[in-house]
C-alpha atoms as a PDB file:
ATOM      1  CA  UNK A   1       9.657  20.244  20.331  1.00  0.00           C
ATOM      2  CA  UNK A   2      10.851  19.536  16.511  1.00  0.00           C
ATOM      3  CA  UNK A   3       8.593  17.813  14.510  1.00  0.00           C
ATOM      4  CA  UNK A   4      10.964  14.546  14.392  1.00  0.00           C
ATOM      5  CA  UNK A   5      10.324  14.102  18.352  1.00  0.00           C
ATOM      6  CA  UNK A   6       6.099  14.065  17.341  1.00  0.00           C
ATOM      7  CA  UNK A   7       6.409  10.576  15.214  1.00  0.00           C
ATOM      8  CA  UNK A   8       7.183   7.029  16.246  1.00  0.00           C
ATOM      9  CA  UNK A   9       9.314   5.669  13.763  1.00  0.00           C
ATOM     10  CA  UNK A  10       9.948   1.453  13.033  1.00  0.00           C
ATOM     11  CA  UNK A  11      12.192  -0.462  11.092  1.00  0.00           C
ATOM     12  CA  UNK A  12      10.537  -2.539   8.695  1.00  0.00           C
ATOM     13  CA  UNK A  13      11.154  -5.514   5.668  1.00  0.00           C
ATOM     14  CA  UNK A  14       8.650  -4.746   2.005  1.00  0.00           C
ATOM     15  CA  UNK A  15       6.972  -7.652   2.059  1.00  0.00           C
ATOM     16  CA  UNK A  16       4.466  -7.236  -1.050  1.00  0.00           C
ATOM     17  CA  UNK A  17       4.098  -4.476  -3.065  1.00  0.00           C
ATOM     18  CA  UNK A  18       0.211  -4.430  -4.658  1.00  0.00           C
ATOM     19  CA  UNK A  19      -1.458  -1.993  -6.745  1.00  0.00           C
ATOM     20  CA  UNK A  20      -2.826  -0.213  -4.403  1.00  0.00           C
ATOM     21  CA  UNK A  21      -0.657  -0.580  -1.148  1.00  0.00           C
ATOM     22  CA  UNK A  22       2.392  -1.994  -0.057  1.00  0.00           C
ATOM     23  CA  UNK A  23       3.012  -4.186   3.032  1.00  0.00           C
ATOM     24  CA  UNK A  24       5.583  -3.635   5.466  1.00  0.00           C
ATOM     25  CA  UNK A  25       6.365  -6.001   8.144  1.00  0.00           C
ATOM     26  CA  UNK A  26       7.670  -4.491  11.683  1.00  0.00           C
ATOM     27  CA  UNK A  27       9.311  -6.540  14.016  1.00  0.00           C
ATOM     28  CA  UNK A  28       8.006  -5.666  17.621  1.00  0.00           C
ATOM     29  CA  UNK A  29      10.214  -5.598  20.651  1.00  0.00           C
ATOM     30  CA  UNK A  30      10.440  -5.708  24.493  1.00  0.00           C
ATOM     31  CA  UNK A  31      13.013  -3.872  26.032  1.00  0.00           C
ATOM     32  CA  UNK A  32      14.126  -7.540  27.401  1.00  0.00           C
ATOM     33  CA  UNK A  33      14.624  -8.858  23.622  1.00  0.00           C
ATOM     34  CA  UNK A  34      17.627  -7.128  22.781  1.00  0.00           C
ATOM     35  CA  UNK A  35      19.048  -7.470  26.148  1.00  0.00           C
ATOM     36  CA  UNK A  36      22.215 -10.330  26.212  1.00  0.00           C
ATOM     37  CA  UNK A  37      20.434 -12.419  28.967  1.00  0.00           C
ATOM     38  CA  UNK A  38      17.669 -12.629  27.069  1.00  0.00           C
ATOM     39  CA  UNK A  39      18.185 -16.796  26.796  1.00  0.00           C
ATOM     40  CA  UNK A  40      17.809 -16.942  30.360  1.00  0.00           C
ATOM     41  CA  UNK A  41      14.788 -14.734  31.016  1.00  0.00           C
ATOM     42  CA  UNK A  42      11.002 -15.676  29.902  1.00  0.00           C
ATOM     43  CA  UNK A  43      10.262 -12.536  29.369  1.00  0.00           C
ATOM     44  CA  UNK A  44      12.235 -12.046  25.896  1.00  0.00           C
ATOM     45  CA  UNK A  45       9.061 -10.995  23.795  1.00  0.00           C
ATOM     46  CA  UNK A  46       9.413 -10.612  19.974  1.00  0.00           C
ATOM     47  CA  UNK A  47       6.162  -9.908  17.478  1.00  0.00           C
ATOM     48  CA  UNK A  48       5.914  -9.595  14.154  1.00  0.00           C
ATOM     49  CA  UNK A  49       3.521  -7.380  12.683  1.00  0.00           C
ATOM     50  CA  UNK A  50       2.384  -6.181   9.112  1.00  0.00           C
ATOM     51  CA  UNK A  51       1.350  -2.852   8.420  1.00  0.00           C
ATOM     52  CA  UNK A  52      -0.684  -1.763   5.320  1.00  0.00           C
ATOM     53  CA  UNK A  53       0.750   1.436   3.679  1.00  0.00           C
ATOM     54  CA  UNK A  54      -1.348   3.614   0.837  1.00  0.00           C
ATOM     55  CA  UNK A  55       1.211   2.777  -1.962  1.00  0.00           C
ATOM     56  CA  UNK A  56       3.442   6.424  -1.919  1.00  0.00           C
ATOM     57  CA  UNK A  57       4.848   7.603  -5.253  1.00  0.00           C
ATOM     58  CA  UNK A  58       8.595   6.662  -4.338  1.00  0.00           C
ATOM     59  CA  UNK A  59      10.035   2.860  -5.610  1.00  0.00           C
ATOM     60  CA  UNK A  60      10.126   0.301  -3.065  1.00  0.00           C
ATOM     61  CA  UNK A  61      11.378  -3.072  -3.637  1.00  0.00           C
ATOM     62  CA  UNK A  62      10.098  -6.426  -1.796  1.00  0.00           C
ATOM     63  CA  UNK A  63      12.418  -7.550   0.336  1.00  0.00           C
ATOM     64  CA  UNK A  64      14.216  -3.204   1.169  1.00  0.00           C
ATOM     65  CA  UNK A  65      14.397  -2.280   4.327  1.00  0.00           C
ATOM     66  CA  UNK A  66      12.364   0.385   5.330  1.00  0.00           C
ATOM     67  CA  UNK A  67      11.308   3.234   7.827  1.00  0.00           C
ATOM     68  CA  UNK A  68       8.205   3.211   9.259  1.00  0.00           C
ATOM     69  CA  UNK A  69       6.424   6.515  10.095  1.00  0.00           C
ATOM     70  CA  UNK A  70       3.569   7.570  12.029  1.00  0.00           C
ATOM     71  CA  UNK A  71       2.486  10.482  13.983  1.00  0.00           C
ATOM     72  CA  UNK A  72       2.817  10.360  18.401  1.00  0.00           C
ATOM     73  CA  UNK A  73      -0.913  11.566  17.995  1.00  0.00           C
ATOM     74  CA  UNK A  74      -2.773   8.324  16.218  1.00  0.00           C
ATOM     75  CA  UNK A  75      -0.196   6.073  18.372  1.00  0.00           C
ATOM     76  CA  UNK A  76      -2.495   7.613  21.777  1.00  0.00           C
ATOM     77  CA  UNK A  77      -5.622   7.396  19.359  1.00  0.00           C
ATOM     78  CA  UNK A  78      -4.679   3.762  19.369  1.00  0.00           C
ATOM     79  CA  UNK A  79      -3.722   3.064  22.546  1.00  0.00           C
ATOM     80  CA  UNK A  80      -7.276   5.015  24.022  1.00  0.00           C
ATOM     81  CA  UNK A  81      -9.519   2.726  21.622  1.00  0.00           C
ATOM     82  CA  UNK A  82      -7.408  -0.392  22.394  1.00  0.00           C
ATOM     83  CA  UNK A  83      -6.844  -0.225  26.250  1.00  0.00           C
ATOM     84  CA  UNK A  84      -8.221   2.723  27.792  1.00  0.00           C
ATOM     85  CA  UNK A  85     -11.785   2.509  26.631  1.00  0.00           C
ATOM     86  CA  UNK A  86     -12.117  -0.783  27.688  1.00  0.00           C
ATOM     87  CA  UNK A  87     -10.534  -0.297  30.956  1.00  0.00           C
ATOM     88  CA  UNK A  88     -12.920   2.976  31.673  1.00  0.00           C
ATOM     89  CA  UNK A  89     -15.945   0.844  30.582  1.00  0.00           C
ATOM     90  CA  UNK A  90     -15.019  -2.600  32.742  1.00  0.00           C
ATOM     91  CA  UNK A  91     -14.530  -0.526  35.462  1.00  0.00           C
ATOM     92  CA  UNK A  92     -17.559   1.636  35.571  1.00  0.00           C
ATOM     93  CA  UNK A  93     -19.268  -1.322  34.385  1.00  0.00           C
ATOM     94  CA  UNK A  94     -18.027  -2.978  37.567  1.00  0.00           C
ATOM     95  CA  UNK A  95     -18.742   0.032  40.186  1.00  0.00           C
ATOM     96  CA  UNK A  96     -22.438   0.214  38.684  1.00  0.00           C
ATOM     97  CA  UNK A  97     -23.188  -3.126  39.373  1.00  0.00           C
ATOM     98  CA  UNK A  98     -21.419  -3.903  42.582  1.00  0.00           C
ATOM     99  CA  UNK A  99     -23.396  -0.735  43.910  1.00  0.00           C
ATOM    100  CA  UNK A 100     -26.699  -2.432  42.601  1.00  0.00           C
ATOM    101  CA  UNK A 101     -26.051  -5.576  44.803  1.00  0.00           C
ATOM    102  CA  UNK A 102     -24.993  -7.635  42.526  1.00  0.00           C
ATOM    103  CA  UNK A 103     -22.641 -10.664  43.781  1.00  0.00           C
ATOM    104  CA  UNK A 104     -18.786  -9.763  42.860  1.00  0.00           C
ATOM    105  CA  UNK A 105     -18.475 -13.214  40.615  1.00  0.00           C
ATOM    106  CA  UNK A 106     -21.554 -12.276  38.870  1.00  0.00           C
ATOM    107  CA  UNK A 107     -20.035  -8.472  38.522  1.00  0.00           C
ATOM    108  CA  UNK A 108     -16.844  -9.633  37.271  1.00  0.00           C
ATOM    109  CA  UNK A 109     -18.326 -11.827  34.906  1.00  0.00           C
ATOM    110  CA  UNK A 110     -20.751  -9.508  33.154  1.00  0.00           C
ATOM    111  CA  UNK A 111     -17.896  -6.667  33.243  1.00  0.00           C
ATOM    112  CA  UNK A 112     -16.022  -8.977  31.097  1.00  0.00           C
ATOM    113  CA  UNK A 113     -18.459  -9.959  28.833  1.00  0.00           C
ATOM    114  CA  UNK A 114     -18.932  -6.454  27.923  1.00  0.00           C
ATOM    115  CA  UNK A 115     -16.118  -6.729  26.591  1.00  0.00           C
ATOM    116  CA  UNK A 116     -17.121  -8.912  23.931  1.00  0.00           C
ATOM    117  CA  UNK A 117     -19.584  -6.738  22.501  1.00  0.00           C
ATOM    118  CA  UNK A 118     -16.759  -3.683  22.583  1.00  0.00           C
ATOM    119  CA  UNK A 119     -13.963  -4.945  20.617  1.00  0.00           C
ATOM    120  CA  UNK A 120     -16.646  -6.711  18.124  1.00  0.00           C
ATOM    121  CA  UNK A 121     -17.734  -3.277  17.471  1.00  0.00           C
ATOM    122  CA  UNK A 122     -14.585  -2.416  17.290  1.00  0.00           C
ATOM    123  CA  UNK A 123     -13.670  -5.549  14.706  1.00  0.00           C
ATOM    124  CA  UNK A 124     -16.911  -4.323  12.668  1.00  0.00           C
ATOM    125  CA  UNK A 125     -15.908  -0.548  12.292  1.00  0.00           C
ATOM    126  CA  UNK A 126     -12.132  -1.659  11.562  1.00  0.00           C
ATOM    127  CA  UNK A 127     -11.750  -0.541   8.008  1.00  0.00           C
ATOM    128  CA  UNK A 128     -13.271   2.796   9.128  1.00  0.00           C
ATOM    129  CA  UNK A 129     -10.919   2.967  12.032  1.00  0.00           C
ATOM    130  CA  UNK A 130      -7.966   2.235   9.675  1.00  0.00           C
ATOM    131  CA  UNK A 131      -8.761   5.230   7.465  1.00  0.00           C
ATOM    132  CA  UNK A 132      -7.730   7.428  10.653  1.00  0.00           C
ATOM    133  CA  UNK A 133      -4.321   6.034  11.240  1.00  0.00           C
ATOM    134  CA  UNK A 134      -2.141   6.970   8.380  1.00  0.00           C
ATOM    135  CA  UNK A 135       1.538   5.612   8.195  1.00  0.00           C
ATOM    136  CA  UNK A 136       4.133   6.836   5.789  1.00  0.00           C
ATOM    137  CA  UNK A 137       7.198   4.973   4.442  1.00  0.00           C
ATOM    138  CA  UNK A 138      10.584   6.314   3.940  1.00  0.00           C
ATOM    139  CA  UNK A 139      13.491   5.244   2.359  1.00  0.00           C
ATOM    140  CA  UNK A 140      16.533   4.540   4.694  1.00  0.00           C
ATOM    141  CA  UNK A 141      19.725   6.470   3.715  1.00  0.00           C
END
């Protein structure tokens, strides 16, 4: 594989530039969002998001459209932390207490409280977490 086909790469609008960063705002599409029947179908699903980037030594202007850059590897470090932990610990946390007797409403509701207490760790660690997924910026040509 080249080392183009290891990133994920976005198309993105400068929307501040700060001293020590600049923010990038990605617009986020479903496969159903750029299709032409898209007026007639609910599922047409557009997101905005904005993406802190350590400020790089090139010259960005607010308002220049951008590329977006980040390696295939942190993308699966995100999705594991976002959705696959959580899944692996609602379901073991519902197998483990079904097997202990426990009712199934009373299963499935402490199963999903647990995952209160997991993405609040998450939310507390966040600034840590961010220091492990790195984007870069490039200029478009």
């Amino acid at each position: 594989m080249r080392a183009k086909d290891k990133v994920i790469e976005h198309l993105g609008r400068v929307d501040a530039i700060t001293r020590n960063d600049i923010r990038v705002t990605i617009v986020s599409q479903s496969a159903c969002a750029t299709c032409h029947a898209k007026g007639a179908c609910t599922a047409a699903d557009v997101e905005e998001k904005v993406v802190a980037i350590t400020k790089p030594n090139h010259n960005f202007m607010v308002g220049e459209t951008v590329k977006v850059v980040m390696k295939q590897s942190q993308g699966f470090k995100a999705l594991m932390l976002g959705y696959i932990y959580p899944l692996i610990l609602v379901l073991v946390a519902l197998f483990t207490l079904s097997a202990m007797g426990l009712s199934e409403e009373k299963s499935g509701l402490i199963t999903l409280a647990l995952l209160v207490p997991y993405y609040g760790i998450v939310y507390l660690f966040r600034n840590k977490i961010s220091k492990k997924f790195n984007f870069q910026i490039e200029k478009l040509n």
